[in-house]
Protein backbone atom coordinates (compact mmCIF):
# COMPACT_ATOMS: atom_id res chain seq x y z
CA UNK A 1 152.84 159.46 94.88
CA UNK A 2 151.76 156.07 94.44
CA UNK A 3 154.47 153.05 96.55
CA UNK A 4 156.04 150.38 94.31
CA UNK A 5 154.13 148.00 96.43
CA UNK A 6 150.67 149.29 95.54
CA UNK A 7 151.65 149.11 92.05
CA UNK A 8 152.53 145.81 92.08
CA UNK A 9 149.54 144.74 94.27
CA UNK A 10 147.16 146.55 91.61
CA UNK A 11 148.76 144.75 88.65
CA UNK A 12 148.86 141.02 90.82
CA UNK A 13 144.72 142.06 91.06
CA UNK A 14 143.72 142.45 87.83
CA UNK A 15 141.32 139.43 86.55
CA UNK A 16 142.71 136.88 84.51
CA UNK A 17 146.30 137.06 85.42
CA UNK A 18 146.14 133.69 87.43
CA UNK A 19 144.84 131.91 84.14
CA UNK A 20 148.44 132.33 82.36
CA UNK A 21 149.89 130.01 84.72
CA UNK A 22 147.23 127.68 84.77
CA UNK A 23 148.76 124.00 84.08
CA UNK A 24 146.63 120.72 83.60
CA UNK A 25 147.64 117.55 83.76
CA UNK A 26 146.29 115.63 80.93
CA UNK A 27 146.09 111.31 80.88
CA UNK A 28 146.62 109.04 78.49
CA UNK A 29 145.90 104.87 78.03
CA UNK A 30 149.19 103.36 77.34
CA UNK A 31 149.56 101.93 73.96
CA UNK A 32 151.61 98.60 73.20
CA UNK A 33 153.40 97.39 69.78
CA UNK A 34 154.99 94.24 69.62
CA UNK A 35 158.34 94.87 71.30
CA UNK A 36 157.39 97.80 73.25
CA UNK A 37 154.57 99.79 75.51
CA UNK A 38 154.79 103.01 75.72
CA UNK A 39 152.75 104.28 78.77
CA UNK A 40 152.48 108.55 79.91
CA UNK A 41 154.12 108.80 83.60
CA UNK A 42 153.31 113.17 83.60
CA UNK A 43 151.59 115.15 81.35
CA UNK A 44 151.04 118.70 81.92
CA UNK A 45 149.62 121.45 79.21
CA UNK A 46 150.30 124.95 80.20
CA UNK A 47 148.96 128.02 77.80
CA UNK A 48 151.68 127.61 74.93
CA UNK A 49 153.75 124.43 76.48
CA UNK A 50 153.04 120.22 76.88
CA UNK A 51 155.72 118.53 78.95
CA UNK A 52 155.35 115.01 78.66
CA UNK A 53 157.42 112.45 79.95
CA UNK A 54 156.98 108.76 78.34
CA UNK A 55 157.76 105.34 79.90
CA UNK A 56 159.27 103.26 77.23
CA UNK A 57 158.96 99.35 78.34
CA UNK A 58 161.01 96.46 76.65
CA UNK A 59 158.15 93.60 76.19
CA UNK A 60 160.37 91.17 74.92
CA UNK A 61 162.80 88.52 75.91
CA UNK A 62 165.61 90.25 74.60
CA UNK A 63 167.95 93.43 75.20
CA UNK A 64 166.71 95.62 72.57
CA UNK A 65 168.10 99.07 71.14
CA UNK A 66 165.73 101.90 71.19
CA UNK A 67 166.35 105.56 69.36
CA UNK A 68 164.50 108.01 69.87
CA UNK A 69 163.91 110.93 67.33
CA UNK A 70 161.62 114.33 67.20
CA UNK A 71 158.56 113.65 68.23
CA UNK A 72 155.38 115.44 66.82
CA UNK A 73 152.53 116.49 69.15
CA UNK A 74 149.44 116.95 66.92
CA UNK A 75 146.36 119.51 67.71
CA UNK A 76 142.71 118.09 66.65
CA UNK A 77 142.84 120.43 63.39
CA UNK A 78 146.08 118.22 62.22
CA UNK A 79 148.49 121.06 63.62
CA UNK A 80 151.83 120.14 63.97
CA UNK A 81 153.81 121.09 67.01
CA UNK A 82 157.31 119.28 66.83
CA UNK A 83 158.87 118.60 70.22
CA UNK A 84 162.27 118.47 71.91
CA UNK A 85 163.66 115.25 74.01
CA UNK A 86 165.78 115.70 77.35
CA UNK A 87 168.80 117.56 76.83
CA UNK A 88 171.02 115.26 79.11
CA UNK A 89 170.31 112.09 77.03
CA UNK A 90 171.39 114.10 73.87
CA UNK A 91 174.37 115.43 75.56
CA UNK A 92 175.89 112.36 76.43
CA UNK A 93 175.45 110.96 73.36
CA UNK A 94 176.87 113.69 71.32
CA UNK A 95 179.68 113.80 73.40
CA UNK A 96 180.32 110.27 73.18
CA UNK A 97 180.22 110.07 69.44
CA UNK A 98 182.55 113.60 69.34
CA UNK A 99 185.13 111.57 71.68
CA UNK A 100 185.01 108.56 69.39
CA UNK A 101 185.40 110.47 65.93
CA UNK A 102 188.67 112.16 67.49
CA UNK A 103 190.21 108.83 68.70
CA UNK A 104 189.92 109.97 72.33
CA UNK A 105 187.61 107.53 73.67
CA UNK A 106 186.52 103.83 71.87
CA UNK A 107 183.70 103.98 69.92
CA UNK A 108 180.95 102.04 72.25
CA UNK A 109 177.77 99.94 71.12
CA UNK A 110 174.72 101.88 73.14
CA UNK A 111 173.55 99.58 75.48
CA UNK A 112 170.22 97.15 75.05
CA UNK A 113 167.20 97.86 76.93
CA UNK A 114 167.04 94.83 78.90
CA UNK A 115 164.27 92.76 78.93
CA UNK A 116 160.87 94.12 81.03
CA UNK A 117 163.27 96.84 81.43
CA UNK A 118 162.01 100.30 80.59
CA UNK A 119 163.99 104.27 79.69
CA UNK A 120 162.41 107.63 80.64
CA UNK A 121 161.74 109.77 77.15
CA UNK A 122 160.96 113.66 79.00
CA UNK A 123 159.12 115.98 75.54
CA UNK A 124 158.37 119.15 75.65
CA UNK A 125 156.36 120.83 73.05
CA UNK A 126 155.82 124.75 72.54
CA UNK A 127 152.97 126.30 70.42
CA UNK A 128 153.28 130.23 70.12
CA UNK A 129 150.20 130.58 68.18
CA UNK A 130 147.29 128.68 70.55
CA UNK A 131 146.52 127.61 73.91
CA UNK A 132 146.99 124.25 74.33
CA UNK A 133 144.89 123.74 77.35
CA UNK A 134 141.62 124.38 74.96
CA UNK A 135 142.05 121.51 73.37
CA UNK A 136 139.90 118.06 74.71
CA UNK A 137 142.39 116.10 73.15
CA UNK A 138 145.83 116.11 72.11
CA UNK A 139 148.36 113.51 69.85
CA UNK A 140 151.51 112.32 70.29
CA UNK A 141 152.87 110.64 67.06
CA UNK A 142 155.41 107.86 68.64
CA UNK A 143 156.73 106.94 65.12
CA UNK A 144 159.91 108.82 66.78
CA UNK A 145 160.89 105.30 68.73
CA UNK A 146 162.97 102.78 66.86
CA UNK A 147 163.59 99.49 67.78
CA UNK A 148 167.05 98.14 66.47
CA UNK A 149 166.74 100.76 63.85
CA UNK A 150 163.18 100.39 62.67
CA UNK A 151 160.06 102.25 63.05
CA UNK A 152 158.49 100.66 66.68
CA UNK A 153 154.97 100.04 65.07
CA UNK A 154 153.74 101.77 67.78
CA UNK A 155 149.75 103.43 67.78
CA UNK A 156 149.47 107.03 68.46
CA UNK A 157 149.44 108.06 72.13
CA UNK A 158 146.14 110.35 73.20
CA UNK A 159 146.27 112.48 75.48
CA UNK A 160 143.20 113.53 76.96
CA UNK A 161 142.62 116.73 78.98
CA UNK A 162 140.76 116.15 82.82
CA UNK A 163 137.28 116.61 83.05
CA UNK A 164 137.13 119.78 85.07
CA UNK A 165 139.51 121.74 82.02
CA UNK A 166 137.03 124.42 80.89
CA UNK A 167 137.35 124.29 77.05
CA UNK A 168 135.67 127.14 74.77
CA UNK A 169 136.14 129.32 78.12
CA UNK A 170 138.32 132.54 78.16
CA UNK A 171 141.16 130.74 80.42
């Protein structure tokens, strides 16, 4: 009879398995508009998942309110792969506009980003269908920020995979 430990030593053995968790932590150049820059503080690309977290800088003199919407993470082909922001950031912000529509709380103004100032936008993307990692290069379409309720005017962000990532190998 064959012990639960052998089995699961056997299984922990077999080539390959340590590639599924394999993560990389892609760069990017950060990209400026003319109120904001937009710079990539984390980046890291596991097999079917991106989880990117964005600095968001006020360059102006001025508080200035920033939205943020879905953000698209594109694949070299064009692929779309629409992403999710923080859930906490959401949260509170649902929750404040819930309290407000029943009368329970005053509605509040959000708050301006102050001036050099910047927020912390956390994105995660999932793609079912293909490995991220195999990709040299990957987009993130930042037409999601608003300033004071229109677009930011903001270039794409790339996001480029380290040099060591071996693409066109089975990973």
């Amino acid at each position: 009879m064959i012990s639960r430990a052998a089995v699961v030593i056997s299984i922990l053995s077999v080539p390959g398995c340590a590639a599924m968790v394999r993560t990389w932590s892609f760069h990017a150049d950060p990209v400026q508009g003319p109120r904001l820059e937009v710079a990539v503080t984390r980046a890291n690309v596991k097999q079917k998942d991106a989880y990117v977290t964005l600095r968001i800088k006020n360059r102006t003199s001025s508080p200035l309110r920033v939205e943020l919407a879905t953000f698209t993470l594109r694949l070299p082909d064009g692929e779309p792969v629409l992403g999710k922001t923080g859930l906490m950031g959401r949260a509170a912000r649902g929750a404040r506009g819930v309290l407000g529509k029943l009368g329970i709380a005053g509605k509040t103004e959000e708050p301006g980003l102050a001036p050099g100032a910047a927020l912390e936008a956390r994105l995660s993307f999932r793609q079912n269908r293909r490995d991220l990692r195999r990709h040299p290069r990957l987009t993130i379409d930042l037409s999601a920020i608003r300033v004071e309720g229109q677009p930011a005017r903001l270039p794409q962000l790339v996001l480029t995979a380290p040099d060591n990532a071996p693409m066109g190998e089975h990973i």
